[in-house]
Protein backbone atom coordinates (compact mmCIF):
# COMPACT_ATOMS: atom_id res chain seq x y z
CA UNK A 1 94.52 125.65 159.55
CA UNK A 2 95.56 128.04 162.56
CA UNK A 3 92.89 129.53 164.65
CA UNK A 4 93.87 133.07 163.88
CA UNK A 5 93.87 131.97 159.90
CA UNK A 6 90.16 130.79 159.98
CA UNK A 7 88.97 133.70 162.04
CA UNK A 8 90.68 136.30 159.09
CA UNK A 9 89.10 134.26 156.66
CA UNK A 10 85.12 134.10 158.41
CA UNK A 11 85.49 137.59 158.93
CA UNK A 12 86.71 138.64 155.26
CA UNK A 13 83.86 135.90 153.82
CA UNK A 14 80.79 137.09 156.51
CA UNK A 15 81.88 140.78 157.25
CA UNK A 16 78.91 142.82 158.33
CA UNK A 17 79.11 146.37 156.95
CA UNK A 18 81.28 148.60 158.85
CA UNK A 19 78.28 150.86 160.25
CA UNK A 20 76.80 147.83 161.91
CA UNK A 21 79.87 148.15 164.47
CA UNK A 22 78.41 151.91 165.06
CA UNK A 23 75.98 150.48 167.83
CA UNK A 24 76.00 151.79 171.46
CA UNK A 25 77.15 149.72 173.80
CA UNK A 26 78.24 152.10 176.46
CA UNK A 27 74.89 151.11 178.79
CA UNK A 28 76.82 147.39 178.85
CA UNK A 29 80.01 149.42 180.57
CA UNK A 30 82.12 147.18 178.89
CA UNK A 31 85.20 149.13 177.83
CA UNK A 32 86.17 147.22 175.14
CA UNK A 33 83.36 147.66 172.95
CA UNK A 34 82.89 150.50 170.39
CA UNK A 35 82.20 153.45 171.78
CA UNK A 36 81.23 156.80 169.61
CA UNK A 37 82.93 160.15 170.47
CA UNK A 38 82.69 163.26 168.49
CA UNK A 39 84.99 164.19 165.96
CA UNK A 40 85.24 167.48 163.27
CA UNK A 41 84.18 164.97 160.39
CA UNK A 42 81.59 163.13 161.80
CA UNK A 43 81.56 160.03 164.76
CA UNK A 44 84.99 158.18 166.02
CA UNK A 45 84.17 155.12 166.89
CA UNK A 46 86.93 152.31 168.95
CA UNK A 47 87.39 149.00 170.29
CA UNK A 48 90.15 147.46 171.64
CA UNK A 49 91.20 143.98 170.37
CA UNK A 50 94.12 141.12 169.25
CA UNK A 51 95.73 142.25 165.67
CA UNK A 52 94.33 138.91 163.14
CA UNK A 53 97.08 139.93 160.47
CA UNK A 54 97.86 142.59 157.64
CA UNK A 55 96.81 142.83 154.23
CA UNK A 56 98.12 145.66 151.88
CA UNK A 57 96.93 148.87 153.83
CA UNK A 58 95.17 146.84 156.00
CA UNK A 59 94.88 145.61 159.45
CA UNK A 60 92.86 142.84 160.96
CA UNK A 61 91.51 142.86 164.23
CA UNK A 62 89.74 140.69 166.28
CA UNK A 63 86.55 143.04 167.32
CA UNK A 64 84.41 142.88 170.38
CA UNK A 65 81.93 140.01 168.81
CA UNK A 66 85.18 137.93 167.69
CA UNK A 67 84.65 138.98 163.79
CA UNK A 68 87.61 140.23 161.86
CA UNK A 69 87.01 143.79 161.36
CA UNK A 70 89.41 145.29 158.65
CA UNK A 71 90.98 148.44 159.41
CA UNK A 72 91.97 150.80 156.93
CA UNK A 73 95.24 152.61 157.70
CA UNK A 74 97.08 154.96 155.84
CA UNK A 75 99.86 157.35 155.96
CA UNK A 76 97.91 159.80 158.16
CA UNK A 77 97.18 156.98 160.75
CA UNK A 78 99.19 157.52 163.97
CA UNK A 79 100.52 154.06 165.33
CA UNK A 80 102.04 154.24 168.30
CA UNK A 81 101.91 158.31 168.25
CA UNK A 82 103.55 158.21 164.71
CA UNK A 83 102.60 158.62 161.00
CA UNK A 84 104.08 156.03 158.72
CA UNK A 85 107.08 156.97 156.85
CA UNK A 86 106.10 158.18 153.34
CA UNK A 87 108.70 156.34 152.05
CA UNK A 88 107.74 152.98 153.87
CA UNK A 89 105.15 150.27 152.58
CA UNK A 90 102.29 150.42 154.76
CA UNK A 91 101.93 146.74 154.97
CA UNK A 92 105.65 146.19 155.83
CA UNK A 93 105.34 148.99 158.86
CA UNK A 94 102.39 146.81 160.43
CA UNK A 95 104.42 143.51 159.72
CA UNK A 96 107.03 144.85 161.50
CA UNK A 97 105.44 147.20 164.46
CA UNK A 98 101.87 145.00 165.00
CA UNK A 99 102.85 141.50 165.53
CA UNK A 100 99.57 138.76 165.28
CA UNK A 101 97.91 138.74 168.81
CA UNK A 102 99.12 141.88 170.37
CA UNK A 103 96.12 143.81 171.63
CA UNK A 104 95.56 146.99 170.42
CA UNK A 105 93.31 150.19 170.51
CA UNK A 106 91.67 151.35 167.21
CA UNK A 107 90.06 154.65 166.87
CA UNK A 108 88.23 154.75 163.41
CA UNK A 109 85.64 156.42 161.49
CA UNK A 110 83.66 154.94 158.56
CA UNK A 111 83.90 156.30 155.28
CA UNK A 112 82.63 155.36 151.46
CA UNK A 113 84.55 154.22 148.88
CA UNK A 114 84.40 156.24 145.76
CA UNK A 115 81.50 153.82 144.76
CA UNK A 116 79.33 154.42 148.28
CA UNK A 117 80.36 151.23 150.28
CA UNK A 118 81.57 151.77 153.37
CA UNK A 119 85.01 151.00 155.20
CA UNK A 120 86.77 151.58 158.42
CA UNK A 121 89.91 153.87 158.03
CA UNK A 122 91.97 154.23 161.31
CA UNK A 123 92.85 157.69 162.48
CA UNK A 124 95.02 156.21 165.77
CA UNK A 125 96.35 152.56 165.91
CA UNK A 126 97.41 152.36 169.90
CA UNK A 127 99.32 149.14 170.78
CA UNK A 128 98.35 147.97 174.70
CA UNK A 129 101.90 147.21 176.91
CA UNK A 130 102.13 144.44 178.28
CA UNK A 131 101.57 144.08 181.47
CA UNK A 132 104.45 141.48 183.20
CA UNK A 133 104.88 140.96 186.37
CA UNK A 134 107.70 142.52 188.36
CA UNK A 135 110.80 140.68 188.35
CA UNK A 136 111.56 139.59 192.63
């Protein structure tokens, strides 16, 4: 089984509760960890990380202590500074525009299902350029 595979699958099977990724790390200075800033509704939270894979409204990223988080998006998300098309699956837009293993930048809030557990839905989805170097 591919590496990426058996992280999804640890992650979906052992997934802490999305408010355990709501701790402050900002005395570390590492940039890459979750970081809270305010927001009208309540805290943003982000991390930066390697896209696992997509699931139906779903993304899967690799998060700063190498667990899958799962990443609600919907319609309202912004990827790449744009909503997805209404008339567009969800899951085929990340297929196609978040390849496995390209890094991105997820800003997030929690928020409870209907029947109080929590989960991670993305307001911003930022994919990271890559950074070649210049042809001589």
């Amino acid at each position: 089984m591919k590496r990426w595979t058996q992280h999804l699958l640890l992650g979906l099977l052992l997934s802490t509760p999305p408010l355990a990724l709501a701790v402050d790390t900002q005395a570390s200075g590492d940039s890459a960890r979750p970081s809270p800033a305010p927001d009208a509704e309540g805290t943003l939270r982000a991390f930066s990380g390697p896209v696992l894979g997509t699931a139906p409204g779903t993304l899967f990223v690799t998060g700063p202590s190498g667990a899958s988080i799962p990443i609600r998006v919907t319609h309202q998300t912004r990827i790449a500074g744009e909503t997805v098309p209404r008339d567009q699956d969800i899951e085929t837009y990340l297929r196609e525009n978040l390849k496995p293993g390209r890094s991105v930048r997820v800003q997030f809030d929690v928020r409870p299902f209907s029947d109080g557990t929590p989960q991670n839905v993305a307001s911003t989805v930022e994919p990271k350029t890559s950074r070649e170097p210049p042809s001589p």
